[in-house]
C-alpha atoms as a PDB file:
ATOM      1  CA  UNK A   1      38.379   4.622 -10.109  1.00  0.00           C
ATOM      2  CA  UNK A   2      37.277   5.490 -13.262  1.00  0.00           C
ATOM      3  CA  UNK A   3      36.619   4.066 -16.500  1.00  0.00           C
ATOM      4  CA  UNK A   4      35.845   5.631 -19.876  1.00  0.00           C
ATOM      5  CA  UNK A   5      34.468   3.448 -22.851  1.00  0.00           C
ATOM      6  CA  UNK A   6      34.909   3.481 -26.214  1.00  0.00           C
ATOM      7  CA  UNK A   7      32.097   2.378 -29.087  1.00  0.00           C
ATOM      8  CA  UNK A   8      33.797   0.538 -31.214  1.00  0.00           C
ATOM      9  CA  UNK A   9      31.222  -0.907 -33.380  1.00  0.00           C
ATOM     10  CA  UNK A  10      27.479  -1.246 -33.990  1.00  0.00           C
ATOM     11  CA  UNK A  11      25.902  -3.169 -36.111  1.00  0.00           C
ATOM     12  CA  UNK A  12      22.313  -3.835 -36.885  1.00  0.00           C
ATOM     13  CA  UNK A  13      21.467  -7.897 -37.629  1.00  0.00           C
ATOM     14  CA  UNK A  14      18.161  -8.974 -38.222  1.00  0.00           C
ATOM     15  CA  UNK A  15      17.165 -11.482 -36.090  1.00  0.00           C
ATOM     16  CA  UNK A  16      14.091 -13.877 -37.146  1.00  0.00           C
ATOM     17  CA  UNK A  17      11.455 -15.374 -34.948  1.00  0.00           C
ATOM     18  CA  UNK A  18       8.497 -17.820 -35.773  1.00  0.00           C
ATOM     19  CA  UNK A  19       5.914 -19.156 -34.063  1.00  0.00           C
ATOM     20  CA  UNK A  20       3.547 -22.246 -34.779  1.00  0.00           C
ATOM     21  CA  UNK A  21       0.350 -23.941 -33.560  1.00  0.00           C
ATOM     22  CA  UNK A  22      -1.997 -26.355 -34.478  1.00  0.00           C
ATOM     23  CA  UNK A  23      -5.990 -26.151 -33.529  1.00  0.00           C
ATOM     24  CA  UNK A  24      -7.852 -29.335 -33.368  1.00  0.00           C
ATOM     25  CA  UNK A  25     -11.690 -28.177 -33.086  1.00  0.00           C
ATOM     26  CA  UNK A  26     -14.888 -29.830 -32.626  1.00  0.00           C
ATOM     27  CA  UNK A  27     -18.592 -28.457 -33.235  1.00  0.00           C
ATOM     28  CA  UNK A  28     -20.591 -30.618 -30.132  1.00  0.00           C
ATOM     29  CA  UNK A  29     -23.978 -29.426 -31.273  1.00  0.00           C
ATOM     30  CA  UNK A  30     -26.112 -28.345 -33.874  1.00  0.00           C
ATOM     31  CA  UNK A  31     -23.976 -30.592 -36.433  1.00  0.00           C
ATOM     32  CA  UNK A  32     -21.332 -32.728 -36.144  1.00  0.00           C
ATOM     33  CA  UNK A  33     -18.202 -31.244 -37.930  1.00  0.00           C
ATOM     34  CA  UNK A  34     -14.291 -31.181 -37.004  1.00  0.00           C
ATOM     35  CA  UNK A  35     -11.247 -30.258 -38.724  1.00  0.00           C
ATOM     36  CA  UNK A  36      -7.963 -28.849 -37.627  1.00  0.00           C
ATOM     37  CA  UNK A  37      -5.606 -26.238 -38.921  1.00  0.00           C
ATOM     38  CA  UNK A  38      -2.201 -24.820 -38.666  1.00  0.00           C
ATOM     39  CA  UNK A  39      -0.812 -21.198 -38.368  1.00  0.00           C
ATOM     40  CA  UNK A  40       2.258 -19.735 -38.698  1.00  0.00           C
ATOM     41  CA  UNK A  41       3.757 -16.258 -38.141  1.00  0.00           C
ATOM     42  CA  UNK A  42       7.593 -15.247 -38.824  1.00  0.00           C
ATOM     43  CA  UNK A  43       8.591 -11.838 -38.602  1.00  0.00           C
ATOM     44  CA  UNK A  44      12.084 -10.201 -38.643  1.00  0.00           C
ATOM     45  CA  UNK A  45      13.287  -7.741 -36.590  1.00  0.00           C
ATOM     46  CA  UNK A  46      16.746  -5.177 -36.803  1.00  0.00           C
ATOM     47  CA  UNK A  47      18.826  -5.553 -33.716  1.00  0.00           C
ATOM     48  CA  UNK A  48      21.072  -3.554 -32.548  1.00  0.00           C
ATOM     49  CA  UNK A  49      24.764  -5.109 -31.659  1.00  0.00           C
ATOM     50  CA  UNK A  50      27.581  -3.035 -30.359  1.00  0.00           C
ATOM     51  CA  UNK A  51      30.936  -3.883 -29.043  1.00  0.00           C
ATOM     52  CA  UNK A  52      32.563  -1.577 -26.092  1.00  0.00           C
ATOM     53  CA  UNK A  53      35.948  -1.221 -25.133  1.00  0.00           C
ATOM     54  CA  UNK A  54      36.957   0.055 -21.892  1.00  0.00           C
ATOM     55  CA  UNK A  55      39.794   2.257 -21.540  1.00  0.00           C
ATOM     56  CA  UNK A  56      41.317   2.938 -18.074  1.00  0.00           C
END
């Protein structure tokens, strides 16, 4: 048997991703000192999204 498929669309969709953490530090010499801080990073990326069709 054989198939044969058709592209019938692509599309490109942006897709977004983040990503966030939170440090806690401590100096344990030499000083005492602490603090925390936060960092985020979001970037977007173009995906590709197709639809196929199979014709037989």
């Amino acid at each position: 048997m054989t198939a044969t498929a058709q592209v019938t669309s692509i599309r490109r969709d942006p897709v977004t991703a983040a990503s966030t953490w939170m440090v806690a530090w401590e100096v344990t010499g030499g000083g005492a000192d602490s603090g925390e801080f936060t960092e985020t990073h979001v970037g977007t990326v173009g995906v590709r999204v197709g639809e196929v069709q199979v014709l037989n």
